[in-house]
C-alpha atoms as a PDB file:
ATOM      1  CA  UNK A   1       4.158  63.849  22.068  1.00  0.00           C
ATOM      2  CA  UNK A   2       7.170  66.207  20.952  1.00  0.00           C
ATOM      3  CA  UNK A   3       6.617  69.421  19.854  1.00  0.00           C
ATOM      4  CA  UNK A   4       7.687  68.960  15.909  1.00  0.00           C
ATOM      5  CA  UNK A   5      10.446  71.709  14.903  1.00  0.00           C
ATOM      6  CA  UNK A   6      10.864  74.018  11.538  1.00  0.00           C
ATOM      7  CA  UNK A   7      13.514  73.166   9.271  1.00  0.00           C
ATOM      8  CA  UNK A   8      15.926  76.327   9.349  1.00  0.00           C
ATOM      9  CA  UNK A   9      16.164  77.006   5.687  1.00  0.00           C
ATOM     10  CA  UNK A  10      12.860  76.884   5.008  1.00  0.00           C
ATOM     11  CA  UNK A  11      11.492  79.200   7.154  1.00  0.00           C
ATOM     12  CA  UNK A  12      13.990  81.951   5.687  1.00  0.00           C
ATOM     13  CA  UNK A  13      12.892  80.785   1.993  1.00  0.00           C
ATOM     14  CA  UNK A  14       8.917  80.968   2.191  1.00  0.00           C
ATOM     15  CA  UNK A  15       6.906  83.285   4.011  1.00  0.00           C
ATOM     16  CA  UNK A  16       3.524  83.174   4.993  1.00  0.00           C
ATOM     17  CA  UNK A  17       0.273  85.079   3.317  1.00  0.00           C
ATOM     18  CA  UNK A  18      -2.604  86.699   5.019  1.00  0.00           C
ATOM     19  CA  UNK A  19      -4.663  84.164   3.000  1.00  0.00           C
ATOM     20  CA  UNK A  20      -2.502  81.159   4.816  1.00  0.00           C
ATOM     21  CA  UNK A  21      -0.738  80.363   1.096  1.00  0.00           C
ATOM     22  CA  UNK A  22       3.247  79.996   0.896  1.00  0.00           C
ATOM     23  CA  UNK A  23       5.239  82.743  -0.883  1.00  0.00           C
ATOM     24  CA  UNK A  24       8.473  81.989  -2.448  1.00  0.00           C
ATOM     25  CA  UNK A  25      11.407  83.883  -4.254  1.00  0.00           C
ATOM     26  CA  UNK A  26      12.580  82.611  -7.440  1.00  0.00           C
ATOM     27  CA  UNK A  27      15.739  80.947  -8.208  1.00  0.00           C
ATOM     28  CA  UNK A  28      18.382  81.984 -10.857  1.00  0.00           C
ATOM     29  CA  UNK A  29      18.535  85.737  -9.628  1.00  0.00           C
ATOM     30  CA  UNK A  30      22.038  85.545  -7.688  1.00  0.00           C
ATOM     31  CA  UNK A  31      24.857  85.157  -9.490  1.00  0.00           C
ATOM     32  CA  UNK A  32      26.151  84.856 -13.197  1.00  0.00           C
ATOM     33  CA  UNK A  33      23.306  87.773 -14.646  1.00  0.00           C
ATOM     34  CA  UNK A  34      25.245  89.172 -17.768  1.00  0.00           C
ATOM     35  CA  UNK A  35      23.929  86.223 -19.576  1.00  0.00           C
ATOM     36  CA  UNK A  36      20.264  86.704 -18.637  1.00  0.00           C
ATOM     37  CA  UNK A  37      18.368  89.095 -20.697  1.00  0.00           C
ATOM     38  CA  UNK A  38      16.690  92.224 -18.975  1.00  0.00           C
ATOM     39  CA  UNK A  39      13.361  90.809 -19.083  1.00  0.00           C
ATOM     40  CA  UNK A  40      14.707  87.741 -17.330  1.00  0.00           C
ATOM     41  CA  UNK A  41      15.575  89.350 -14.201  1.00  0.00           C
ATOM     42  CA  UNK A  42      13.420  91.587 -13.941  1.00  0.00           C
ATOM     43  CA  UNK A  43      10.776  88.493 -13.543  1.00  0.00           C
ATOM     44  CA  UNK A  44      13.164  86.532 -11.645  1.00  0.00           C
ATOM     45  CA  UNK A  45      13.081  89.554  -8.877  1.00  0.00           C
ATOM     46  CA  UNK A  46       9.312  89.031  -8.064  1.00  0.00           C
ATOM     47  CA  UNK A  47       7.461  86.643  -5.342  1.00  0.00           C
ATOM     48  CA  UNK A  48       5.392  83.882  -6.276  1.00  0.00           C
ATOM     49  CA  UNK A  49       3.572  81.196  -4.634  1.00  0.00           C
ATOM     50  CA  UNK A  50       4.254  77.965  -3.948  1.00  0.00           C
ATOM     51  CA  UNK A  51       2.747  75.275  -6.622  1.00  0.00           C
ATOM     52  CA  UNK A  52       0.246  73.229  -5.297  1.00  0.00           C
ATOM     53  CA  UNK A  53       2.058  70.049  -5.939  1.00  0.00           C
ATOM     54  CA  UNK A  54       4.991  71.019  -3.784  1.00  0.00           C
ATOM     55  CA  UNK A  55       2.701  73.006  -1.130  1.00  0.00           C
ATOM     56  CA  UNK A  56       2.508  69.791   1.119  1.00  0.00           C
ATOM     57  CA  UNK A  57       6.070  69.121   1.226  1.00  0.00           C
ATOM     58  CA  UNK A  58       6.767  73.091   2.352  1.00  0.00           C
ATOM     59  CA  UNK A  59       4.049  72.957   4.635  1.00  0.00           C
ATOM     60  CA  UNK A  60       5.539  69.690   6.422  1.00  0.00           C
ATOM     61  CA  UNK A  61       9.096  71.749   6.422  1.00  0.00           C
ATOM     62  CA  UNK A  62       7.713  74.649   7.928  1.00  0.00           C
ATOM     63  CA  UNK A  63       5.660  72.470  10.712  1.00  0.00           C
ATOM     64  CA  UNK A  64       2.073  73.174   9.474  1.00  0.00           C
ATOM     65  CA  UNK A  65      -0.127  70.385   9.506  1.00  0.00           C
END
């Protein structure tokens, strides 16, 4: 059987936890910020983890069981 291979983008996006959980970046944080309050991007420029009801479709992207 093939050896089953990462999708690119993905495994720049997330990256893995000592725990095994997914870490992601939030979106919104690039472009178009003198519209966003202070408070807004300064929470937009933290990590978070994946939600578990989109953990299964990252973990299939990033070739993980």
């Amino acid at each position: 059987m093939p050896k089953v291979k990462t999708n690119s983008g993905s495994k720049k996006r997330f990256t893995l936890t000592g725990t095994g959980k997914i870490k992601r970046k939030h979106a919104y944080h690039s472009h178009i910020l003198t519209k966003k309050t202070k408070k807004q991007k300064r929470n937009l420029c933290y990590a978070t983890l994946v939600d578990r009801t989109n953990l299964k479709q990252v973990r299939s992207l990033l070739a993980m069981r």
